[in-house]
PDB file of N, CA and C in Angstrom:
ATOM      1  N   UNK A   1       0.861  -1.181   0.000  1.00  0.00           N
ATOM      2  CA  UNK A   1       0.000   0.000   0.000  1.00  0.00           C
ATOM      3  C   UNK A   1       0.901   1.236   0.000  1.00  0.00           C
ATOM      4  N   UNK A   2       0.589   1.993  -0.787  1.00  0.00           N
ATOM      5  CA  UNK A   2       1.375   3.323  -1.087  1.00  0.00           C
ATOM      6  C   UNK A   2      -0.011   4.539  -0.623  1.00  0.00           C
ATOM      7  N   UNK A   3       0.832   5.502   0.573  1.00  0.00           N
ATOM      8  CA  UNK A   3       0.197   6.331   0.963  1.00  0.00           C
ATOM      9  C   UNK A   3       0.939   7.686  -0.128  1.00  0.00           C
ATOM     10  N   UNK A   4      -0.082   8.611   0.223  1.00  0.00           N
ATOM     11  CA  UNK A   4       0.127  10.020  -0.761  1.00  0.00           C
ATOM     12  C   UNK A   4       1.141  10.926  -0.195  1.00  0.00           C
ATOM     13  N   UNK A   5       2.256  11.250  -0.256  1.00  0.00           N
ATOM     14  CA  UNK A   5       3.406  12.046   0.336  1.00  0.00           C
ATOM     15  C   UNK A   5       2.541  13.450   0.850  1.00  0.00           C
ATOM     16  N   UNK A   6       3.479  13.699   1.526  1.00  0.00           N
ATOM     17  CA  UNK A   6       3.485  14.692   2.788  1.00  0.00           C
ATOM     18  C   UNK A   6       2.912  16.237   1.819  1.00  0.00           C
ATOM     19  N   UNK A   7       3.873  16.214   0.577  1.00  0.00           N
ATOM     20  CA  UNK A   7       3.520  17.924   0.234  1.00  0.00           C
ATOM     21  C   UNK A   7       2.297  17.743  -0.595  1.00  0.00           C
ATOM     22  N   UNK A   8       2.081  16.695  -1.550  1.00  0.00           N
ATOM     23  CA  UNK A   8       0.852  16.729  -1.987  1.00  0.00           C
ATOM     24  C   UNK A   8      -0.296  16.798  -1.325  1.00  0.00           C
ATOM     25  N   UNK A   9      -0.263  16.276  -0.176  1.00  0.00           N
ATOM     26  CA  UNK A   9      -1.346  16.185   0.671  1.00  0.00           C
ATOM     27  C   UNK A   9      -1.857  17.494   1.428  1.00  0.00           C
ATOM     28  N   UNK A  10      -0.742  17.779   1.421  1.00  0.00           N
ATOM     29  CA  UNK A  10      -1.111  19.296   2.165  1.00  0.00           C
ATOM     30  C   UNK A  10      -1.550  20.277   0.805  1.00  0.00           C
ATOM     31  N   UNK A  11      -0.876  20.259  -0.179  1.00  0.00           N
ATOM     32  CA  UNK A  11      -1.586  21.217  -1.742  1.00  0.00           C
ATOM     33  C   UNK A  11      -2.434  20.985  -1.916  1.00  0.00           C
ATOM     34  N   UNK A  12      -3.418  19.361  -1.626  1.00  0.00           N
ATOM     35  CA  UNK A  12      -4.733  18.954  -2.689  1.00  0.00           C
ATOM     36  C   UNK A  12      -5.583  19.348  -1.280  1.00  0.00           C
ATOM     37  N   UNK A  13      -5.231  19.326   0.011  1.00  0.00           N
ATOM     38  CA  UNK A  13      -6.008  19.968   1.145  1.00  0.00           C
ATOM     39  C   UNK A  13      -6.213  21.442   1.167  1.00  0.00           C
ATOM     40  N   UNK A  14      -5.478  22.287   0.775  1.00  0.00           N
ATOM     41  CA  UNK A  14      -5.422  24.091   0.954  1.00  0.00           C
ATOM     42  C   UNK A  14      -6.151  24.080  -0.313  1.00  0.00           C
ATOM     43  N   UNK A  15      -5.978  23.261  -1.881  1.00  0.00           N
ATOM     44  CA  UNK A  15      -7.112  23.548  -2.813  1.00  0.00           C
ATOM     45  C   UNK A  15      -8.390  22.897  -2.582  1.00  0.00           C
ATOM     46  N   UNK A  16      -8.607  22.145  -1.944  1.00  0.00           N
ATOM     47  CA  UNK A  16      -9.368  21.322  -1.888  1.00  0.00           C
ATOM     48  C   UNK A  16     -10.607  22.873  -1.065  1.00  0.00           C
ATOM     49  N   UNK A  17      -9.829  22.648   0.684  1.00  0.00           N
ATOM     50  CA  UNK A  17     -10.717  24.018   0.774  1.00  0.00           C
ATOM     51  C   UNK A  17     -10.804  25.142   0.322  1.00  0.00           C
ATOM     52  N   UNK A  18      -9.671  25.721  -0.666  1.00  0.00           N
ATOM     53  CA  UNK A  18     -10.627  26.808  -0.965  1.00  0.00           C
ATOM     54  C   UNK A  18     -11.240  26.941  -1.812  1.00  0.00           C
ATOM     55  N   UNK A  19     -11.402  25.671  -2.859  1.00  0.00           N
ATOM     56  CA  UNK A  19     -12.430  25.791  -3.625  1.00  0.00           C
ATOM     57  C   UNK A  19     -13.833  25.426  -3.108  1.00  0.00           C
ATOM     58  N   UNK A  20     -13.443  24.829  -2.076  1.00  0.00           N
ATOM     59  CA  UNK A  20     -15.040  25.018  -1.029  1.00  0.00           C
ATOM     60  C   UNK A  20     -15.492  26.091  -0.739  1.00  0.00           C
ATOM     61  N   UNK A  21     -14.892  26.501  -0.416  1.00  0.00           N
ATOM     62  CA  UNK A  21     -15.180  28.056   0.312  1.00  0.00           C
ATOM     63  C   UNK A  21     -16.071  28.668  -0.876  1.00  0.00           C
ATOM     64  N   UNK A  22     -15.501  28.851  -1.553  1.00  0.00           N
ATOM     65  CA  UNK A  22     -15.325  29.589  -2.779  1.00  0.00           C
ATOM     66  C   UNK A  22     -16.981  29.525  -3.209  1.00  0.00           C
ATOM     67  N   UNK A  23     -17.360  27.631  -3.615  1.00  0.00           N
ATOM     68  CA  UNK A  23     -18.602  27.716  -3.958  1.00  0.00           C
ATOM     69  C   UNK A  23     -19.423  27.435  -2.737  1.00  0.00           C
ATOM     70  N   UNK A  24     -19.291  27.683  -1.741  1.00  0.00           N
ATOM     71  CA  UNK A  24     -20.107  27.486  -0.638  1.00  0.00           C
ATOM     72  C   UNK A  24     -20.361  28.883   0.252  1.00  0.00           C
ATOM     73  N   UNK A  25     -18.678  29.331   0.214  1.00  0.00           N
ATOM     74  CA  UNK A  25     -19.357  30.983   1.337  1.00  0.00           C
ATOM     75  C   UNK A  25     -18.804  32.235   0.133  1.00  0.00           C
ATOM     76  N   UNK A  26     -17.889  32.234  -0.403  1.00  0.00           N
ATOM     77  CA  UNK A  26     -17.491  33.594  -0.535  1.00  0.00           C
ATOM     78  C   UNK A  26     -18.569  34.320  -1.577  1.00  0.00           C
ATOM     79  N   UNK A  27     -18.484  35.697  -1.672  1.00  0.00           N
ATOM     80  CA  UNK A  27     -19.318  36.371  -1.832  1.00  0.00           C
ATOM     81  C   UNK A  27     -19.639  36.624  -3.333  1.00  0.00           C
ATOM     82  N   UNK A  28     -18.531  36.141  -4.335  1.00  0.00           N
ATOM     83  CA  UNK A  28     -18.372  36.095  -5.935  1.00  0.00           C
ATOM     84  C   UNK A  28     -19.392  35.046  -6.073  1.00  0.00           C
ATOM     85  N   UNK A  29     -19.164  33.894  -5.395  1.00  0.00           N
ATOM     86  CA  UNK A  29     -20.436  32.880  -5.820  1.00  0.00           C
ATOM     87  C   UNK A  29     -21.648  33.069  -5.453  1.00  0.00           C
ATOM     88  N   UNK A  30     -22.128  34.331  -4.835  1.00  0.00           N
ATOM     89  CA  UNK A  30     -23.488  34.526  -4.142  1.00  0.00           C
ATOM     90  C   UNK A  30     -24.512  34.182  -4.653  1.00  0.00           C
ATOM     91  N   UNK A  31     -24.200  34.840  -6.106  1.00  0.00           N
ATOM     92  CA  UNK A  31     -25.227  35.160  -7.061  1.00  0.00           C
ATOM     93  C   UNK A  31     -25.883  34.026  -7.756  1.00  0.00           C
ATOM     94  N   UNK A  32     -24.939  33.068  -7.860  1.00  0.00           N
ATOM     95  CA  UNK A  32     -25.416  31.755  -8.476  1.00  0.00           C
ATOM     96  C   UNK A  32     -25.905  30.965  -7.375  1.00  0.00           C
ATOM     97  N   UNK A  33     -24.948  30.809  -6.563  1.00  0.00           N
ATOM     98  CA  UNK A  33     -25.848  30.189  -5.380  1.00  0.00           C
ATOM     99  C   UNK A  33     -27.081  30.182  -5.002  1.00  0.00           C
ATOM    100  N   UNK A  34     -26.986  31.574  -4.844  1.00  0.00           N
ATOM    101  CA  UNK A  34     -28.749  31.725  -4.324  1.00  0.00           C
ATOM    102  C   UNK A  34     -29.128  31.699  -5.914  1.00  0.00           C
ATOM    103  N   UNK A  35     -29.342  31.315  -7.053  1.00  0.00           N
ATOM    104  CA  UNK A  35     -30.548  31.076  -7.720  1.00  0.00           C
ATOM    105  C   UNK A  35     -30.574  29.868  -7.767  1.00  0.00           C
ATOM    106  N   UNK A  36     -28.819  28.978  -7.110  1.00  0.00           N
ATOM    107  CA  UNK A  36     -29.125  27.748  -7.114  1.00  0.00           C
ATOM    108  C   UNK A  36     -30.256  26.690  -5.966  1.00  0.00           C
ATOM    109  N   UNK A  37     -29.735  27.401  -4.901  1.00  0.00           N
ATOM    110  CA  UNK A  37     -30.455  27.461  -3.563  1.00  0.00           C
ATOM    111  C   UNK A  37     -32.027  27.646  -4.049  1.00  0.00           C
ATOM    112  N   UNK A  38     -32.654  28.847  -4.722  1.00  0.00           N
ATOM    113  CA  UNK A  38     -33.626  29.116  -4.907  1.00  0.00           C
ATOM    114  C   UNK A  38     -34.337  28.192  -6.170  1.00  0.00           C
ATOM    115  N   UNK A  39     -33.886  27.660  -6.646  1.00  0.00           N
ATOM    116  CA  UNK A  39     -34.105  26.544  -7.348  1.00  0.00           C
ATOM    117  C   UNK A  39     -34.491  24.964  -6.890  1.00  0.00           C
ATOM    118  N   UNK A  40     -33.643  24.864  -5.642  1.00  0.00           N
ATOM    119  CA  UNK A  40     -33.600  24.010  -5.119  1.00  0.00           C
ATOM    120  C   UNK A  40     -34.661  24.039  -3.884  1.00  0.00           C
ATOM    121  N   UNK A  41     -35.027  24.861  -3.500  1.00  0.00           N
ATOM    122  CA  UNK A  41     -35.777  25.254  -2.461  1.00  0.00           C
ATOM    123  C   UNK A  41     -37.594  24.949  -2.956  1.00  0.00           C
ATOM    124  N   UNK A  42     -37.660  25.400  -4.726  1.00  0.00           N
ATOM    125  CA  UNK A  42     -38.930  24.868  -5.489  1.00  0.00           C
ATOM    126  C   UNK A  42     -38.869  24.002  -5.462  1.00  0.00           C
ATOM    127  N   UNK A  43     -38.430  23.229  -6.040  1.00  0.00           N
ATOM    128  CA  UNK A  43     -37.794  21.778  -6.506  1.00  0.00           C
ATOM    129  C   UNK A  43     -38.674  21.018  -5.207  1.00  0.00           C
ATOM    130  N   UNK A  44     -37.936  21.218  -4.159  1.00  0.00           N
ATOM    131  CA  UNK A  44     -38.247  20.206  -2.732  1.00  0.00           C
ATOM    132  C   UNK A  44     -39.492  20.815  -2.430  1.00  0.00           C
ATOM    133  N   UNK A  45     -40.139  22.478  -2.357  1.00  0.00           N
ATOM    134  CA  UNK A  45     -41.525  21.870  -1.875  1.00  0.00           C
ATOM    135  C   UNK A  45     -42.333  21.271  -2.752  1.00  0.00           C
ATOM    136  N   UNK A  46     -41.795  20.877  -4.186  1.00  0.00           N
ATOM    137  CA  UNK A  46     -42.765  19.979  -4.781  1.00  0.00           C
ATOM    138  C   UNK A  46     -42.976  18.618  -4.146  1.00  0.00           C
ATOM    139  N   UNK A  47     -44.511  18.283  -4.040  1.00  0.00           N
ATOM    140  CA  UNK A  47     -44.672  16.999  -3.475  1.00  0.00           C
ATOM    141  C   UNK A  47     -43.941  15.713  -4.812  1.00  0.00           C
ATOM    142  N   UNK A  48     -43.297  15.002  -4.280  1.00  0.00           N
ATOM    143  CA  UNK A  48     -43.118  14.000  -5.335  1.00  0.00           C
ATOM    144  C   UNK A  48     -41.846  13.130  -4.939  1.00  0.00           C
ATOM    145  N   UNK A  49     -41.566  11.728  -5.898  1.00  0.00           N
ATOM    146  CA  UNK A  49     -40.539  10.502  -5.449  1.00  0.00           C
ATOM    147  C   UNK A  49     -38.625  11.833  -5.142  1.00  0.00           C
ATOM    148  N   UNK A  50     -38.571  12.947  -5.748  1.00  0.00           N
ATOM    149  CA  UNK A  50     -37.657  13.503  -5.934  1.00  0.00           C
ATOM    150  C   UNK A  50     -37.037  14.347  -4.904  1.00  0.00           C
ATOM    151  N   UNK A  51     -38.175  14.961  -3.781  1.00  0.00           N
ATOM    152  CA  UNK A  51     -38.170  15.728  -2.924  1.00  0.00           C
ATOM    153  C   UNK A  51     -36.740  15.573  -1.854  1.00  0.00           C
ATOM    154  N   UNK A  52     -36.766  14.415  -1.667  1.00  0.00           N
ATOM    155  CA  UNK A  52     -35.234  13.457  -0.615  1.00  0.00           C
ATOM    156  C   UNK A  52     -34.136  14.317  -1.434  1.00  0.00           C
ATOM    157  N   UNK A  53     -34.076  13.753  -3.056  1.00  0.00           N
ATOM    158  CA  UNK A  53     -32.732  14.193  -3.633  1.00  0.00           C
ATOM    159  C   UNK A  53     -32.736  16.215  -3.713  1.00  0.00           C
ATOM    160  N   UNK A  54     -33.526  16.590  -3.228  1.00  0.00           N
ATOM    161  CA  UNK A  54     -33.389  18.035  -3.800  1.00  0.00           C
ATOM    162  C   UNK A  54     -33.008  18.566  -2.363  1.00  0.00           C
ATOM    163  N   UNK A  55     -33.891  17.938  -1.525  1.00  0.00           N
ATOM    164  CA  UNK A  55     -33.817  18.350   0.242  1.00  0.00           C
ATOM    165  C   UNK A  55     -31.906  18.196   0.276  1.00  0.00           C
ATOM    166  N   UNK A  56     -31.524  17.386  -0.210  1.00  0.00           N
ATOM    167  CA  UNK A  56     -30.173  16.641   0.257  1.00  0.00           C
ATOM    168  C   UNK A  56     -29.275  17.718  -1.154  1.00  0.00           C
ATOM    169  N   UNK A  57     -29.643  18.102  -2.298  1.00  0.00           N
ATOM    170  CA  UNK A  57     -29.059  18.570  -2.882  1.00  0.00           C
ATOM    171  C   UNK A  57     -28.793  20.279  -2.073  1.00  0.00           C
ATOM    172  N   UNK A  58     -29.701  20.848  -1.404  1.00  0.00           N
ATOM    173  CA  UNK A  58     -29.682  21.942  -0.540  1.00  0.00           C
ATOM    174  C   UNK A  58     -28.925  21.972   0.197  1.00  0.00           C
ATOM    175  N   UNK A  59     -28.854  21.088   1.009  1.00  0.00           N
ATOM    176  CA  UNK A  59     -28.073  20.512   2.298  1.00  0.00           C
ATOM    177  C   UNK A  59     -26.718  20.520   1.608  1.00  0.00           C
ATOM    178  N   UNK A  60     -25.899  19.873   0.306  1.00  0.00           N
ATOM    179  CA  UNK A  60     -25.060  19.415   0.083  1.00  0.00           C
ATOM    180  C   UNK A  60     -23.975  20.961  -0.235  1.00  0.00           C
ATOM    181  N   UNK A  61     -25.189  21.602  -1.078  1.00  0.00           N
ATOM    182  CA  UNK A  61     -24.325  22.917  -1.603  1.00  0.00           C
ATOM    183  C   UNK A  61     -24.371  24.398  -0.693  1.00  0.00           C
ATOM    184  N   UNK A  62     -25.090  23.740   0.714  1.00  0.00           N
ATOM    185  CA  UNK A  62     -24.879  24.557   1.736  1.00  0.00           C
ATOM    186  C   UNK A  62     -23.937  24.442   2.772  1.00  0.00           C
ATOM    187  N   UNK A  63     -23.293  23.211   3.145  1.00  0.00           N
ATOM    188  CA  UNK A  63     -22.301  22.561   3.815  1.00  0.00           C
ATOM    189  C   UNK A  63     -21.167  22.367   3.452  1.00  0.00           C
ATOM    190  N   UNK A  64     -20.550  23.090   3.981  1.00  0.00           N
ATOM    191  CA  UNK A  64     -18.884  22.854   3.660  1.00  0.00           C
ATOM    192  C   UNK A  64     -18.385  21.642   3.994  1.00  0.00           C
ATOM    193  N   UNK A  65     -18.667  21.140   5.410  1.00  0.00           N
ATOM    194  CA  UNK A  65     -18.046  19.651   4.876  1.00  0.00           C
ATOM    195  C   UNK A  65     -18.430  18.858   3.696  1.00  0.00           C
ATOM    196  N   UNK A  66     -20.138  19.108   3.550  1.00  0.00           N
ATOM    197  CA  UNK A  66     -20.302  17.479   2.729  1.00  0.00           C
ATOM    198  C   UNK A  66     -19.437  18.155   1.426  1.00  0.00           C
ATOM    199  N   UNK A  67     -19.645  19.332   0.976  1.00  0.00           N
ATOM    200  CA  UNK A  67     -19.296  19.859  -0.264  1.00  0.00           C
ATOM    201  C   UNK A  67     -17.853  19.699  -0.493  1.00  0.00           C
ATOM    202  N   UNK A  68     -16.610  19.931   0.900  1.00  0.00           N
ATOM    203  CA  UNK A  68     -15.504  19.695   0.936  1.00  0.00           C
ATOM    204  C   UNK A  68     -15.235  18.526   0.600  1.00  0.00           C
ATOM    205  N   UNK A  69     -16.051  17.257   0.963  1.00  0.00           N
ATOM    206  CA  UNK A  69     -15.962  16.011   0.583  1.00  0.00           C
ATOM    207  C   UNK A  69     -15.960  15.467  -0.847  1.00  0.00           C
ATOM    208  N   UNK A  70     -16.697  16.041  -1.939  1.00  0.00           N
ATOM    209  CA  UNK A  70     -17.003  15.994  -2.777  1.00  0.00           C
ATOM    210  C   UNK A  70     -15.818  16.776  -3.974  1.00  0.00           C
ATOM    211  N   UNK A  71     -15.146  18.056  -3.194  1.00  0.00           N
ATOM    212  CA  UNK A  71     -14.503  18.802  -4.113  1.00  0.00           C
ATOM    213  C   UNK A  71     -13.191  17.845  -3.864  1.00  0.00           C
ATOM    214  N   UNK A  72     -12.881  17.671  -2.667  1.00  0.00           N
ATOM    215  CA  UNK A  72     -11.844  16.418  -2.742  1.00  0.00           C
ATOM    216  C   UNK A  72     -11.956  15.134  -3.219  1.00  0.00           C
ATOM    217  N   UNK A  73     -12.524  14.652  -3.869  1.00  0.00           N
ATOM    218  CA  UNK A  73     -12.487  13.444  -4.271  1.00  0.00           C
ATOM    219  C   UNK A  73     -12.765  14.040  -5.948  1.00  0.00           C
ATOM    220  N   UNK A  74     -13.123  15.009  -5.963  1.00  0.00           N
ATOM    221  CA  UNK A  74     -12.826  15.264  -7.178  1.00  0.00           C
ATOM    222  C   UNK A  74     -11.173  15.752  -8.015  1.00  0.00           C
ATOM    223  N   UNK A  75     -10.503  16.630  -7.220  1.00  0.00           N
ATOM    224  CA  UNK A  75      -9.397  17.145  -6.889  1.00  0.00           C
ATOM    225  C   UNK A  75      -8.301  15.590  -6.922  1.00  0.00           C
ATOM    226  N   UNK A  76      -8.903  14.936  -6.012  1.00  0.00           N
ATOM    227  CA  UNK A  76      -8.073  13.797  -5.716  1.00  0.00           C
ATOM    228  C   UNK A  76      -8.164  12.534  -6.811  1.00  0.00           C
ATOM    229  N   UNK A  77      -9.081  12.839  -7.351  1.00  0.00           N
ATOM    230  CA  UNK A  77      -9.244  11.660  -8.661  1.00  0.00           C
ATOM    231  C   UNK A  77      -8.528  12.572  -9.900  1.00  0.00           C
ATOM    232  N   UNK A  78      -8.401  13.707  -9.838  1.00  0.00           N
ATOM    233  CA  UNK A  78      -7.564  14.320 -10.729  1.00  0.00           C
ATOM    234  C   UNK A  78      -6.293  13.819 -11.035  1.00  0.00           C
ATOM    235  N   UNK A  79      -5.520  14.122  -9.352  1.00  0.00           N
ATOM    236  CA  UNK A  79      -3.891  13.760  -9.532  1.00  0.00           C
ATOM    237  C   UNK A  79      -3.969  12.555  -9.376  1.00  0.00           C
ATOM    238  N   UNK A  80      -4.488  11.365  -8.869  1.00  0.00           N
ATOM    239  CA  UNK A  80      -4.323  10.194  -8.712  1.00  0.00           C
ATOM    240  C   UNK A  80      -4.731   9.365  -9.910  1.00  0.00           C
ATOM    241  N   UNK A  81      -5.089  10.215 -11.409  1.00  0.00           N
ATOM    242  CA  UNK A  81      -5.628   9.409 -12.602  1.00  0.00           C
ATOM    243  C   UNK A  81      -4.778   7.920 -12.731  1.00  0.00           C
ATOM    244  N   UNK A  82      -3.073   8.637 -12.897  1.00  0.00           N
ATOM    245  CA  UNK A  82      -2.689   7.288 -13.887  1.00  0.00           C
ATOM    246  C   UNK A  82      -1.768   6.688 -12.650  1.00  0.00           C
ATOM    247  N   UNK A  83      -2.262   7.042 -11.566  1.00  0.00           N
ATOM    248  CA  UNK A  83      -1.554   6.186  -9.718  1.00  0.00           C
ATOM    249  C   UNK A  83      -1.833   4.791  -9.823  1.00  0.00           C
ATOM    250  N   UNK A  84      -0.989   4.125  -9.458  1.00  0.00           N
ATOM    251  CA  UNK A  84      -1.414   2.362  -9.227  1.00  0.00           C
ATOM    252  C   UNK A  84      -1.551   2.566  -7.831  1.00  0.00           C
ATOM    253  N   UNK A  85      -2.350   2.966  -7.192  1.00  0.00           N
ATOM    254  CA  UNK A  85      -2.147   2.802  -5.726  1.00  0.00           C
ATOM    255  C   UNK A  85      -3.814   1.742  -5.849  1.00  0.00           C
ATOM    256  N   UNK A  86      -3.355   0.892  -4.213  1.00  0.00           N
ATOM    257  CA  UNK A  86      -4.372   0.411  -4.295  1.00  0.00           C
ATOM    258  C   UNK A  86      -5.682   0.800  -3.701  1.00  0.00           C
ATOM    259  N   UNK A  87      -7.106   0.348  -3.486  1.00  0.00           N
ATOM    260  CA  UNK A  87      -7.991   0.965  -3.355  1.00  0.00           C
ATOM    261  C   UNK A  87      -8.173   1.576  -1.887  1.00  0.00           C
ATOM    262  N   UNK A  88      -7.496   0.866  -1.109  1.00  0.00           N
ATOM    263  CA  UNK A  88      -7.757   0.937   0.097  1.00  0.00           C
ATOM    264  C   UNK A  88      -6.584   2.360   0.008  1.00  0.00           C
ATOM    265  N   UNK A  89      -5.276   2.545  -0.384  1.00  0.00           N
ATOM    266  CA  UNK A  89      -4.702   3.676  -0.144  1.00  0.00           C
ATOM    267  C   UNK A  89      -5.206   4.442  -0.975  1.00  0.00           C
ATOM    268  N   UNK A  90      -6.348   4.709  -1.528  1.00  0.00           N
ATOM    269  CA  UNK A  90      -7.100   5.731  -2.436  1.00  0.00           C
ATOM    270  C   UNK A  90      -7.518   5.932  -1.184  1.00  0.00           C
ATOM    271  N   UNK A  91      -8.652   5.419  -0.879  1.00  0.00           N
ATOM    272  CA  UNK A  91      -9.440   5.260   0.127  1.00  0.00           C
ATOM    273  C   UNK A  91      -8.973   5.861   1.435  1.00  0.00           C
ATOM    274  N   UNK A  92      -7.774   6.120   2.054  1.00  0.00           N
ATOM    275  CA  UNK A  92      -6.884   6.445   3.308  1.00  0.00           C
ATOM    276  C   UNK A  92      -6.920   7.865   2.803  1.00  0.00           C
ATOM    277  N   UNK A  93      -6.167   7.865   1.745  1.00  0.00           N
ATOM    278  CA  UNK A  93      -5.644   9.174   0.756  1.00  0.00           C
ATOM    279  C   UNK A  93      -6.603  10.396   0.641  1.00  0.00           C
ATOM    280  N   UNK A  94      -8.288  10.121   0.269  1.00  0.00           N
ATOM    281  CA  UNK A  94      -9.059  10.679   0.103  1.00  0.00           C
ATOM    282  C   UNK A  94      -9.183  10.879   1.654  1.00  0.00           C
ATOM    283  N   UNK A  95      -9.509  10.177   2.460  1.00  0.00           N
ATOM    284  CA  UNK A  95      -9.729  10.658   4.132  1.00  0.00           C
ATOM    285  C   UNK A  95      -9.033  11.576   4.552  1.00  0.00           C
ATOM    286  N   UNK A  96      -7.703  11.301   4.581  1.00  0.00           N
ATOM    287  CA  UNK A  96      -6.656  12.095   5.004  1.00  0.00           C
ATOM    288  C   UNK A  96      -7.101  13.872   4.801  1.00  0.00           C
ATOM    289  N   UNK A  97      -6.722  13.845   3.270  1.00  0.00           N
ATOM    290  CA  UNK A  97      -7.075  15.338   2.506  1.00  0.00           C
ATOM    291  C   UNK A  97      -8.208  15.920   3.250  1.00  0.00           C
ATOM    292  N   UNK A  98      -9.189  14.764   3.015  1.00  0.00           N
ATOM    293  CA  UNK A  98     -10.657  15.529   3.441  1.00  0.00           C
ATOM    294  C   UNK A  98     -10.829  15.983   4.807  1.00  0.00           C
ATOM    295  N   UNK A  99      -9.579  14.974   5.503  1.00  0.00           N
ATOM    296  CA  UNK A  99      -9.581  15.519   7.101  1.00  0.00           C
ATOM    297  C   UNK A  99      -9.230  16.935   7.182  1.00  0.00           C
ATOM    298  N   UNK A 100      -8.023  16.812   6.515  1.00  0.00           N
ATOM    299  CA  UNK A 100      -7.201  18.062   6.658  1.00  0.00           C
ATOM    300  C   UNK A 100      -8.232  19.620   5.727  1.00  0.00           C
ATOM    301  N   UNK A 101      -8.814  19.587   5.084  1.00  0.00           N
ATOM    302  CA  UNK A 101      -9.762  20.226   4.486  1.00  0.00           C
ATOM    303  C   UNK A 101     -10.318  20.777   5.548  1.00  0.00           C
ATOM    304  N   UNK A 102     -11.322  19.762   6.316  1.00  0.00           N
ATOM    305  CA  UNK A 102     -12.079  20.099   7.218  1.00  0.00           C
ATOM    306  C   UNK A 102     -11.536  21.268   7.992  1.00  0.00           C
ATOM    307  N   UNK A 103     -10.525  20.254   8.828  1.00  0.00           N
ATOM    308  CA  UNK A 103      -9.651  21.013  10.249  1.00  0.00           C
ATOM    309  C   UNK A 103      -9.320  22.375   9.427  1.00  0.00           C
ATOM    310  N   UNK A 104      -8.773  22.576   8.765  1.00  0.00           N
ATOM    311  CA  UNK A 104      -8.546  24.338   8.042  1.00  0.00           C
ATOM    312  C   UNK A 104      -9.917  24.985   7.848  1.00  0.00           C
ATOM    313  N   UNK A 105     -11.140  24.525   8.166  1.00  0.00           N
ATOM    314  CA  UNK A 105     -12.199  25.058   7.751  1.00  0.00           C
ATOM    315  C   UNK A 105     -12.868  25.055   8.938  1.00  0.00           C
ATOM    316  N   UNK A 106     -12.563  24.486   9.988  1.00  0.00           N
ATOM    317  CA  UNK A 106     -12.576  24.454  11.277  1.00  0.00           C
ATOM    318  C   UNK A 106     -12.244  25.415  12.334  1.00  0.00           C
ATOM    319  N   UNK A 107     -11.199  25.971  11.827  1.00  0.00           N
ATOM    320  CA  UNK A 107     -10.106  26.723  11.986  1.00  0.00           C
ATOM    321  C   UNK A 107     -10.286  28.187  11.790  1.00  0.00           C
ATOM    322  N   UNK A 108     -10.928  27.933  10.312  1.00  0.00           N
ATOM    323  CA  UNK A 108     -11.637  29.396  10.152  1.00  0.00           C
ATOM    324  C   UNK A 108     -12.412  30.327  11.144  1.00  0.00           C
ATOM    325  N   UNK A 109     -13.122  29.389  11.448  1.00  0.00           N
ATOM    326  CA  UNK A 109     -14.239  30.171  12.259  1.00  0.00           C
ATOM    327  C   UNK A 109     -15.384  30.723  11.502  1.00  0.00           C
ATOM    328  N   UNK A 110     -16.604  31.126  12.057  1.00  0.00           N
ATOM    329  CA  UNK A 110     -17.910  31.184  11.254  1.00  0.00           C
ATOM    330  C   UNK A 110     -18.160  32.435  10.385  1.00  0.00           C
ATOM    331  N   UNK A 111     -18.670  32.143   9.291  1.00  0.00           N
ATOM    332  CA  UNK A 111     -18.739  33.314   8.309  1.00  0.00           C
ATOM    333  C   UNK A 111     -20.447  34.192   8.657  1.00  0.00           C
ATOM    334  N   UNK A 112     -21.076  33.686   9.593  1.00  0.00           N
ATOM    335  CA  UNK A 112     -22.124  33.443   9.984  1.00  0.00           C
ATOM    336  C   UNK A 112     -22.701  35.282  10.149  1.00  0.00           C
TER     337      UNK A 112
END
């Protein structure tokens, strides 16, 4: 098992959050957000089988973790395309980052 070295891990973590940030709090993405938000907000009070995925799509692009989760494994399937690592050190690899994501976003303190 091959784990992800020390400096990459820390680069795909500092991009990882701030491209969270980015589409989750800062103020350039407002504008889309909220028509995305406001889109999403119709969407779910429609009664229907879809309501779960739209409730959870709200939730997803309002939360920095789940969203951090997502921009890292995207980020991380980037540099790891042509990696032979095996699944389980994908698997460690992606945790790791996403930990470290978090804790810097943790760290921040509330934009609130």
């Amino acid at each position: 098992m091959v784990l992800i070295a020390l400096v990459p891990l820390i680069v795909l973590a500092f991009a990882s959050y701030r491209i969270t940030r980015f589409f989750v709090l800062d103020d350039l993405s407002e504008g889309a957000r909220g028509k995305l938000h406001l889109f999403l907000v119709k969407r779910e009070q429609k009664e229907g089988r879809l309501k779960f995925f739209w409730t959870k799509m709200y939730q997803l692009t309002s939360c920095t973790f789940c969203a951090g989760f997502w921009v890292t494994a995207a980020l991380y399937a980037i540099y790891a395309w042509n990696q032979s690592y095996s699944v389980g050190a994908h698997t460690i690899n992606l945790f790791a980052i996403t930990g470290l994501q978090a804790l810097l976003h943790s760290w921040e303190g509330s934009d609130d």
